[in-house]
PDB file of N, CA and C in Angstrom:
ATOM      1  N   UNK A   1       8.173 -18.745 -23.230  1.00  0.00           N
ATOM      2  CA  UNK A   1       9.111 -19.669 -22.620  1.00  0.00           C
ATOM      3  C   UNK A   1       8.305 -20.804 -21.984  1.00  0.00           C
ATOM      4  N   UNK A   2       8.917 -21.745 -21.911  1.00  0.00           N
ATOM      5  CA  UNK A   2       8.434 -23.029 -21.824  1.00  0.00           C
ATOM      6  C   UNK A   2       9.540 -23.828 -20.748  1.00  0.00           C
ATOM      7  N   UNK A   3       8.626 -24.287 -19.611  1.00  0.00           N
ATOM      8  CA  UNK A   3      10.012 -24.773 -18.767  1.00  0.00           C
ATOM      9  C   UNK A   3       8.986 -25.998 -18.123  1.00  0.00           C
ATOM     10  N   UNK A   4       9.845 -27.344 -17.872  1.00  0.00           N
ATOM     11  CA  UNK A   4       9.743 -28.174 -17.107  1.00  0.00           C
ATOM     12  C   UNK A   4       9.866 -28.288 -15.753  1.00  0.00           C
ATOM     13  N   UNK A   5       8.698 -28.514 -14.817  1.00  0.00           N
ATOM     14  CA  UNK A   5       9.270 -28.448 -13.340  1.00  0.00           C
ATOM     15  C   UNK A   5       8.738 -29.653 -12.451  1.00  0.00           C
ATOM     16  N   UNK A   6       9.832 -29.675 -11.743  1.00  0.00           N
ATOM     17  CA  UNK A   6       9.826 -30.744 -11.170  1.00  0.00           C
ATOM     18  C   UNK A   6       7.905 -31.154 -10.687  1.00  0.00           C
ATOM     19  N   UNK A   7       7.032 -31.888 -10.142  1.00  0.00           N
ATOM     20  CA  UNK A   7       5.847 -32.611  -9.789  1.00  0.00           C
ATOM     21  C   UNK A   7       6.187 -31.546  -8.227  1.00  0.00           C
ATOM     22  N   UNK A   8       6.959 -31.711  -7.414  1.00  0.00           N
ATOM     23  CA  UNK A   8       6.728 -31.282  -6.282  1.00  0.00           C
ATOM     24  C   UNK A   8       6.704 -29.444  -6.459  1.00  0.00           C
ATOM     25  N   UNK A   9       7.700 -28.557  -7.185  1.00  0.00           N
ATOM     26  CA  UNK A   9       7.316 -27.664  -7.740  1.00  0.00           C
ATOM     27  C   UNK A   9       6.563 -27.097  -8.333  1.00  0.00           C
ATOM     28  N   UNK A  10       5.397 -28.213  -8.903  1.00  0.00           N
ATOM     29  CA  UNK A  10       4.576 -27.754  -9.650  1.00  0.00           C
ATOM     30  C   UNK A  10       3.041 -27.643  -8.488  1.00  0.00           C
ATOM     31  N   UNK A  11       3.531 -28.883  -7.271  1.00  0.00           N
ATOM     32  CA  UNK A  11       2.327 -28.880  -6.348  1.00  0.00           C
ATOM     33  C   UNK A  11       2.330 -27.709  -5.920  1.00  0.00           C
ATOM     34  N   UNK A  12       3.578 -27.137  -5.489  1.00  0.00           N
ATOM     35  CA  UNK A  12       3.977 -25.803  -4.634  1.00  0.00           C
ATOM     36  C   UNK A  12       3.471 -24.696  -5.417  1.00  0.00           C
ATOM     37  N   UNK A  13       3.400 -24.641  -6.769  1.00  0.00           N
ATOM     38  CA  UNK A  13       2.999 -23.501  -7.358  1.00  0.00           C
ATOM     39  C   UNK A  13       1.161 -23.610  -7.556  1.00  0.00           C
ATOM     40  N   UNK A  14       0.457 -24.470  -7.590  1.00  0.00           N
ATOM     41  CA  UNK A  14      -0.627 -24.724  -7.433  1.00  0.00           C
ATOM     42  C   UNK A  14      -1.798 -24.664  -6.030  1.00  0.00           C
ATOM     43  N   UNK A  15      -1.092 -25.200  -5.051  1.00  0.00           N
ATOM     44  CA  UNK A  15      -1.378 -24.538  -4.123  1.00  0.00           C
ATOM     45  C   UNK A  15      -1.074 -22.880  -4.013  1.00  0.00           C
ATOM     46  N   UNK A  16      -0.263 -22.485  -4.052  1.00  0.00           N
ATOM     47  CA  UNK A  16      -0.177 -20.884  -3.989  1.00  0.00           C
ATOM     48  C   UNK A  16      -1.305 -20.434  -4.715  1.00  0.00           C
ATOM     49  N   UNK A  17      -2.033 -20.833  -5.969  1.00  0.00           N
ATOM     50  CA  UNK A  17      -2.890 -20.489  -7.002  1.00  0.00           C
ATOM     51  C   UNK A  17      -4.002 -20.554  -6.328  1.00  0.00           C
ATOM     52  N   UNK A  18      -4.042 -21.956  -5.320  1.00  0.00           N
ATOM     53  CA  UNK A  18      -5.574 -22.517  -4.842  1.00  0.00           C
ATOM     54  C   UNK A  18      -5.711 -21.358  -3.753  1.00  0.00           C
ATOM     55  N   UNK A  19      -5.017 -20.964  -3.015  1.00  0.00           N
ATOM     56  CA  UNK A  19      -4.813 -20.026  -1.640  1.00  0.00           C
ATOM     57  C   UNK A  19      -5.278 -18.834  -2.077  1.00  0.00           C
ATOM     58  N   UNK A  20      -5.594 -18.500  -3.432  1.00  0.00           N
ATOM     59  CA  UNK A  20      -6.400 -17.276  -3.993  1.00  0.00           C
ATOM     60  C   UNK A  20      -5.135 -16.019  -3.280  1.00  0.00           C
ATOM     61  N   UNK A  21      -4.262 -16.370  -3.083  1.00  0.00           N
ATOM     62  CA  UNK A  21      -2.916 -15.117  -3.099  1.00  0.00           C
ATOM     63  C   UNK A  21      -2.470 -14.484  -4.544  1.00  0.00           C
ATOM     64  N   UNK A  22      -2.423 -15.916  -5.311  1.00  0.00           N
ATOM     65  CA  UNK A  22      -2.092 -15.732  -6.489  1.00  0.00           C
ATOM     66  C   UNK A  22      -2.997 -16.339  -8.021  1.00  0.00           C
ATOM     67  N   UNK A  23      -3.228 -14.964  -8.552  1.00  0.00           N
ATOM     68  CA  UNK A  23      -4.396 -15.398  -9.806  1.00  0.00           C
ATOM     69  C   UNK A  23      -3.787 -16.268 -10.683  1.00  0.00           C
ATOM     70  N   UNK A  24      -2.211 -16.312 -10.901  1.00  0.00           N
ATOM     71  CA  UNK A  24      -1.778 -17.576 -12.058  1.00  0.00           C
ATOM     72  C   UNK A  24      -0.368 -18.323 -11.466  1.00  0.00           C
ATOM     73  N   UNK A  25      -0.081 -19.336 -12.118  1.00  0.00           N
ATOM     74  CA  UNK A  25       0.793 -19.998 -11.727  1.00  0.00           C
ATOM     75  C   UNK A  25       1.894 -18.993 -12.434  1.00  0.00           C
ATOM     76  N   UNK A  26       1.661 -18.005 -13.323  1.00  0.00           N
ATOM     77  CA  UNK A  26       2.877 -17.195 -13.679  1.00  0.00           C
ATOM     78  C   UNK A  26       3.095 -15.874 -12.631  1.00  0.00           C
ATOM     79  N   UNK A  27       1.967 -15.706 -11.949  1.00  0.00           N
ATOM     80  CA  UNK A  27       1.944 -14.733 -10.354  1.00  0.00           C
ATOM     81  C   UNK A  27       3.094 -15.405  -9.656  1.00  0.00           C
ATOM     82  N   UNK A  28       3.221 -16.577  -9.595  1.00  0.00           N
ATOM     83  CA  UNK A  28       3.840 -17.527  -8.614  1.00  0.00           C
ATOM     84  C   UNK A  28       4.944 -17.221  -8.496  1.00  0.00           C
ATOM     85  N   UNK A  29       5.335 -17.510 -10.322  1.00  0.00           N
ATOM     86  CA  UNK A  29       6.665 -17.360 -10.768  1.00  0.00           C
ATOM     87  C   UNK A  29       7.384 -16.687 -10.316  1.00  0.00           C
ATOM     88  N   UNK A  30       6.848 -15.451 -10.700  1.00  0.00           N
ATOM     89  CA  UNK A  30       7.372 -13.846 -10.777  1.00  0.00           C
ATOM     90  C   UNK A  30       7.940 -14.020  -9.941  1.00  0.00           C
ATOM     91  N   UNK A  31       6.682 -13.992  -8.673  1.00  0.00           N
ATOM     92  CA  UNK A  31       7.222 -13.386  -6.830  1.00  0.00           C
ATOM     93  C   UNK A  31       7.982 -13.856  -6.669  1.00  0.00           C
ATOM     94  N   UNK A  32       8.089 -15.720  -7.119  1.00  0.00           N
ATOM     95  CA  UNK A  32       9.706 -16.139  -6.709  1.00  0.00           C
ATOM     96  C   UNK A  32      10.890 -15.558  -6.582  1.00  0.00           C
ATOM     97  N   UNK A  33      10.818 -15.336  -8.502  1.00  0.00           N
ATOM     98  CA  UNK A  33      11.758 -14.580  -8.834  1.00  0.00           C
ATOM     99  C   UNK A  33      12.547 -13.634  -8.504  1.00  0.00           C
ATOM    100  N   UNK A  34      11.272 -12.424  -8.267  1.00  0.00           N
ATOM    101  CA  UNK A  34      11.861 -11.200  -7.547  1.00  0.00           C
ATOM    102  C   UNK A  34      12.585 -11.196  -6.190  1.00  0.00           C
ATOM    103  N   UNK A  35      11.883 -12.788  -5.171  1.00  0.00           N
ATOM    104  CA  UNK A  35      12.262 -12.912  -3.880  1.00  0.00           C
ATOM    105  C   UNK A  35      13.639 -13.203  -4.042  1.00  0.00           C
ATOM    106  N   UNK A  36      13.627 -14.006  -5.123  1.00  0.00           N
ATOM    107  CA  UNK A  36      15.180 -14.643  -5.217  1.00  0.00           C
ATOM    108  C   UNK A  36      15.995 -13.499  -5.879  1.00  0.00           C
ATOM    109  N   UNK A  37      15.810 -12.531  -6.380  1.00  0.00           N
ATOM    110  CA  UNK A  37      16.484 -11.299  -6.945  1.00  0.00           C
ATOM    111  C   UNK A  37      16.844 -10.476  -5.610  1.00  0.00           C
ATOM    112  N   UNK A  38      16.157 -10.515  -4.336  1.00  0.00           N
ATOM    113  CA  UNK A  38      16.713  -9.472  -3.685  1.00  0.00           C
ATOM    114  C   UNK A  38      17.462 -10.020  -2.873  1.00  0.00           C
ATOM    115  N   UNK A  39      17.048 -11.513  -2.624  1.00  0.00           N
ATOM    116  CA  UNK A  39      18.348 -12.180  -1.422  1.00  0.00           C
ATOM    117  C   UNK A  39      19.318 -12.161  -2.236  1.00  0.00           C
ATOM    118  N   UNK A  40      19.744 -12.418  -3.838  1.00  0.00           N
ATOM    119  CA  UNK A  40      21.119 -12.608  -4.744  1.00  0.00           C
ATOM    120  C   UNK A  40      21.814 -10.446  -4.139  1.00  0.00           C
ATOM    121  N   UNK A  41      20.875  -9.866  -4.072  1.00  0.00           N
ATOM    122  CA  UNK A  41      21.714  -8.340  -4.088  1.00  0.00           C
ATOM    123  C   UNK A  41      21.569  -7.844  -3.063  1.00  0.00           C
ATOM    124  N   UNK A  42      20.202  -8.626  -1.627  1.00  0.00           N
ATOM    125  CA  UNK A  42      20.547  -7.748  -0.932  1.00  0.00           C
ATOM    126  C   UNK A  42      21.144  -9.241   0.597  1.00  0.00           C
ATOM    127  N   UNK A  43      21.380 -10.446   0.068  1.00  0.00           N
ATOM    128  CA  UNK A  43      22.085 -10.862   0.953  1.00  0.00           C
ATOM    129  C   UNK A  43      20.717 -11.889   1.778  1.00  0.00           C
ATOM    130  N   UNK A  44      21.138 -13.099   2.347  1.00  0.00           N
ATOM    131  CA  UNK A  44      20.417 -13.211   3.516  1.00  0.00           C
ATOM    132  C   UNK A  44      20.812 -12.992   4.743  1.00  0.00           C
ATOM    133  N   UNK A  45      19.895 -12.860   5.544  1.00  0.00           N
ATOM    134  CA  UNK A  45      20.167 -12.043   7.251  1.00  0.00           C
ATOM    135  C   UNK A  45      20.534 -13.415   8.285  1.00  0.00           C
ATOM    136  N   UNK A  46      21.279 -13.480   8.802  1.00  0.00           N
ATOM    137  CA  UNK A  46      22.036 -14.478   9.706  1.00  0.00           C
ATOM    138  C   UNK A  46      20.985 -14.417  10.943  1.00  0.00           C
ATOM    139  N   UNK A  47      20.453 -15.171  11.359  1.00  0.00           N
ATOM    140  CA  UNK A  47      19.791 -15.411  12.724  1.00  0.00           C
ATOM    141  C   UNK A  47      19.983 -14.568  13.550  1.00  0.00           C
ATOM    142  N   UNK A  48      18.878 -13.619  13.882  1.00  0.00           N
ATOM    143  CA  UNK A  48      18.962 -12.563  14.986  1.00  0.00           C
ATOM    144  C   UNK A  48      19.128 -11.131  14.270  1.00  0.00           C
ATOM    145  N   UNK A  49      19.550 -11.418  13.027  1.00  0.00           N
ATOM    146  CA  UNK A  49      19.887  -9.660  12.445  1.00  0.00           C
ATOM    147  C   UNK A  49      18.710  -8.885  11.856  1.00  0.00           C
ATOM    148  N   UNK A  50      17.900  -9.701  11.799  1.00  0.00           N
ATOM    149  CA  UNK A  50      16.698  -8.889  10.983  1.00  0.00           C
ATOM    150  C   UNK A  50      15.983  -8.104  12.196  1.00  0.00           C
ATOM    151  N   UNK A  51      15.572  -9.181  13.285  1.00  0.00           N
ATOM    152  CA  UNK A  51      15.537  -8.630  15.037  1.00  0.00           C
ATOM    153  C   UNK A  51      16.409  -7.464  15.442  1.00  0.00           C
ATOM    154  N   UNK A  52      17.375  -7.495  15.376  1.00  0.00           N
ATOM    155  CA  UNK A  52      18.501  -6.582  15.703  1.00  0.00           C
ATOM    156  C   UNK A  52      18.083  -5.371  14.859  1.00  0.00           C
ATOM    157  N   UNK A  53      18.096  -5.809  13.496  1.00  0.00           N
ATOM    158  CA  UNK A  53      17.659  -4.005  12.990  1.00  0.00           C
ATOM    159  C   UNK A  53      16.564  -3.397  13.014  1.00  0.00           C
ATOM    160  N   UNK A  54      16.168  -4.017  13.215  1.00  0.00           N
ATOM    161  CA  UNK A  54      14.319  -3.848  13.440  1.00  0.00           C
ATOM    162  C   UNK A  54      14.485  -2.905  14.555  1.00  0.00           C
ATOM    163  N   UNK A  55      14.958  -3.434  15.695  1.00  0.00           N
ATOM    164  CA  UNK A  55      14.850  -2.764  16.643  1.00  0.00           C
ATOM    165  C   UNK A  55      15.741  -1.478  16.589  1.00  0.00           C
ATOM    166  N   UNK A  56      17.002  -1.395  15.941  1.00  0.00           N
ATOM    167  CA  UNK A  56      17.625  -0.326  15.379  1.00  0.00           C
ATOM    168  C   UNK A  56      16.597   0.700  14.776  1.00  0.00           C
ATOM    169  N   UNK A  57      15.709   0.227  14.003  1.00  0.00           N
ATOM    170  CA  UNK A  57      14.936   1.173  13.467  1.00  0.00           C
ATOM    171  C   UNK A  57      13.823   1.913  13.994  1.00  0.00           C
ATOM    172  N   UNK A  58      13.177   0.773  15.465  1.00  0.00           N
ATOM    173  CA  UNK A  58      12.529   1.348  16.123  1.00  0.00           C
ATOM    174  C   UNK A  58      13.212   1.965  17.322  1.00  0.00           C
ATOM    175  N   UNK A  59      14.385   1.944  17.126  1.00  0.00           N
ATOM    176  CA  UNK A  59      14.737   3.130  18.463  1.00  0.00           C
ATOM    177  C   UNK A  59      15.164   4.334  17.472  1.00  0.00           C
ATOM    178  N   UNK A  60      15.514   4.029  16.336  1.00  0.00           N
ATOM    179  CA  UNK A  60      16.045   5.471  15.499  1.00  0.00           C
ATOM    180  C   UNK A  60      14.666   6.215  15.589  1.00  0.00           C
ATOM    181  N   UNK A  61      13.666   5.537  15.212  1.00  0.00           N
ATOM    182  CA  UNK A  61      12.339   6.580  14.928  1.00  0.00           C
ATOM    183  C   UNK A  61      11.858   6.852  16.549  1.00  0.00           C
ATOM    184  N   UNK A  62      12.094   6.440  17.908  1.00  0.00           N
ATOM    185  CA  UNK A  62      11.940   6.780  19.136  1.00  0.00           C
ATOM    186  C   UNK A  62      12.836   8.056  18.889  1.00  0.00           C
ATOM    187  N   UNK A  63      13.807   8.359  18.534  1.00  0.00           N
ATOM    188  CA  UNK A  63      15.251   9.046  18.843  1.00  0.00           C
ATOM    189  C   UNK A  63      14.772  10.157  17.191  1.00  0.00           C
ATOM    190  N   UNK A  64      13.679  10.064  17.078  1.00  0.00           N
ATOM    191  CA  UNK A  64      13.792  11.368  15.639  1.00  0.00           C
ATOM    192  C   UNK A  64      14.504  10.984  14.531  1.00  0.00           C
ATOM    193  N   UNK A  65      15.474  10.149  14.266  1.00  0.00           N
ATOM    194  CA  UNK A  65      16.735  10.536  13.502  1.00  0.00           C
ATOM    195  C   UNK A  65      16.592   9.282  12.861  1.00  0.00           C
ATOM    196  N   UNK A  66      15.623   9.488  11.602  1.00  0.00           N
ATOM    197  CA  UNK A  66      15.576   8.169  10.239  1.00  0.00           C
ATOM    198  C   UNK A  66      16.304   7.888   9.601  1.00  0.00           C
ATOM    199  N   UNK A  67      16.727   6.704   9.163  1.00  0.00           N
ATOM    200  CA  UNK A  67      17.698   6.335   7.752  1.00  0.00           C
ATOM    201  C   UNK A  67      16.847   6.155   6.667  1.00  0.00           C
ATOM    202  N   UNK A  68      17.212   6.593   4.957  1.00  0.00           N
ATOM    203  CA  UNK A  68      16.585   6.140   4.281  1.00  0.00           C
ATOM    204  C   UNK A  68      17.237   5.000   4.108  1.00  0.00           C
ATOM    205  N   UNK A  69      16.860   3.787   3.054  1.00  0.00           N
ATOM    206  CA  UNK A  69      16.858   2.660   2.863  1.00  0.00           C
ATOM    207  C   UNK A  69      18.063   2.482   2.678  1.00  0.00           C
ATOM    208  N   UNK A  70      18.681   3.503   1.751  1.00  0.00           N
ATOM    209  CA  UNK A  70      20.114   3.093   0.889  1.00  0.00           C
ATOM    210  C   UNK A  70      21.091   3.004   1.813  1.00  0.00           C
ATOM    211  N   UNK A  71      20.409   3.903   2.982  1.00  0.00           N
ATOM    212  CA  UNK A  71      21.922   4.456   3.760  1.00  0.00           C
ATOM    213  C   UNK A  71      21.480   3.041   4.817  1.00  0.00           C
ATOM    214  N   UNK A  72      20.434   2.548   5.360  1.00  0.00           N
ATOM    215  CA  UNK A  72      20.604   1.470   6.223  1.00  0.00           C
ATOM    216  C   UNK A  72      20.724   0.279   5.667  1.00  0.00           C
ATOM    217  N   UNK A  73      21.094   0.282   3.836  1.00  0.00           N
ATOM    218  CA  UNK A  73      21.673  -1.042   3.888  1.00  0.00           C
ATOM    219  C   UNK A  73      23.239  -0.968   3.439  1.00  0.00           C
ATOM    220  N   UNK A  74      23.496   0.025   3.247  1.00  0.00           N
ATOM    221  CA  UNK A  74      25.186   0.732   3.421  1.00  0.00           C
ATOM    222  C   UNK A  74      25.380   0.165   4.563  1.00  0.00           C
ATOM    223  N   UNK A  75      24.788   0.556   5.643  1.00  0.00           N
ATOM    224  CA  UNK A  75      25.237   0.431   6.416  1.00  0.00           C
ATOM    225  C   UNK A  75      25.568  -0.930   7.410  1.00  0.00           C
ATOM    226  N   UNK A  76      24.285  -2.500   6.805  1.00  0.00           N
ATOM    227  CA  UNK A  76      24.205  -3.286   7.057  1.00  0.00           C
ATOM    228  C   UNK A  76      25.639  -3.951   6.036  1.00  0.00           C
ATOM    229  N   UNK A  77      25.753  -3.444   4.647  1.00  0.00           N
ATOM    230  CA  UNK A  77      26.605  -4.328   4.495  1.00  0.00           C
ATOM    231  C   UNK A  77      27.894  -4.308   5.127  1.00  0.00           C
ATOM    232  N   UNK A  78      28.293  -2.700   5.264  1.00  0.00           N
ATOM    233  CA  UNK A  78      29.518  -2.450   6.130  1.00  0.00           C
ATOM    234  C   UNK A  78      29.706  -3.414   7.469  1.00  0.00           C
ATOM    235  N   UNK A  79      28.647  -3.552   8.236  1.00  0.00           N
ATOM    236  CA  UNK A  79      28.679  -4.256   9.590  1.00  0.00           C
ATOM    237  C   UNK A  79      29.039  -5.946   9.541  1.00  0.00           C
ATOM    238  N   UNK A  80      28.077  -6.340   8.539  1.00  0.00           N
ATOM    239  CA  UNK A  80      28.445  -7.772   7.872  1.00  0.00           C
ATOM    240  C   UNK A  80      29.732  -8.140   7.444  1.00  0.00           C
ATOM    241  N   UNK A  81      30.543  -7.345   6.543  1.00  0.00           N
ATOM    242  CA  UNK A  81      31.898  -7.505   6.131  1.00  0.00           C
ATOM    243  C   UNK A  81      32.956  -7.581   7.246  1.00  0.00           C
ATOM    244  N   UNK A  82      32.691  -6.348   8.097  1.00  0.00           N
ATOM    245  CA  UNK A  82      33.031  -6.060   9.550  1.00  0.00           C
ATOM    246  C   UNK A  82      33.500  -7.601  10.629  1.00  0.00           C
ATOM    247  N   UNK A  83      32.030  -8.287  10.558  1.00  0.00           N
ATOM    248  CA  UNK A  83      31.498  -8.982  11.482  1.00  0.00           C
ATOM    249  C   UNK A  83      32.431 -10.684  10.860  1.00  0.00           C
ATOM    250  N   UNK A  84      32.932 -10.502   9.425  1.00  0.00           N
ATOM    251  CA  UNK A  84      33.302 -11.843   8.712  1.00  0.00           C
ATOM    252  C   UNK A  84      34.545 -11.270   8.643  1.00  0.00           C
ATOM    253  N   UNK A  85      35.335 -10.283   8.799  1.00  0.00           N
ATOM    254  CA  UNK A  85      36.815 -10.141   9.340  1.00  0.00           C
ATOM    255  C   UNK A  85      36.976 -10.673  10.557  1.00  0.00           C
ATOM    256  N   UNK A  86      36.302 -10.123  11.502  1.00  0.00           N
ATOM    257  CA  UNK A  86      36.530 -10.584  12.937  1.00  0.00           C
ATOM    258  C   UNK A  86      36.675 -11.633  13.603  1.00  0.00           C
TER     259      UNK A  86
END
């Protein structure tokens, strides 16, 4: 595949290359990609919520009682839907 990108996109992916983070401008790609794959399924976090669960998580593990992943983002989306009724 073969794609055209914009001059300022292409600076952005070159620097990332020069920063020795990433060995190719197709490293670049990817990570985009995938970054942009999990905000499309897992949502972005509204100012203050990533703080908020964070700390949810560090008082659950003070308090013994862990969530695995699935169940604390069950549970984030429930609160979100919650929070856009209200």
């Amino acid at each position: 595949m073969n794609l055209s990108l914009d001059p300022k996109l292409q600076k952005l992916i070159e620097e990332r290359v020069k920063s020795g983070r990433y060995a190719t401008a197709e490293d670049v790609v990817a990570a985009a990609l995938l970054t942009l794959d999990q905000q499309e399924r897992f949502g972005d976090f509204v100012p203050g919520e990533l703080d908020e669960l964070l700390a949810e998580g560090e008082q659950s593990i003070k308090e013994d009682r862990t969530l695995d992943g699935e169940e604390a983002f069950r549970l984030r989306k429930t609160r979100r839907a919650s929070k856009k009724n209200s």
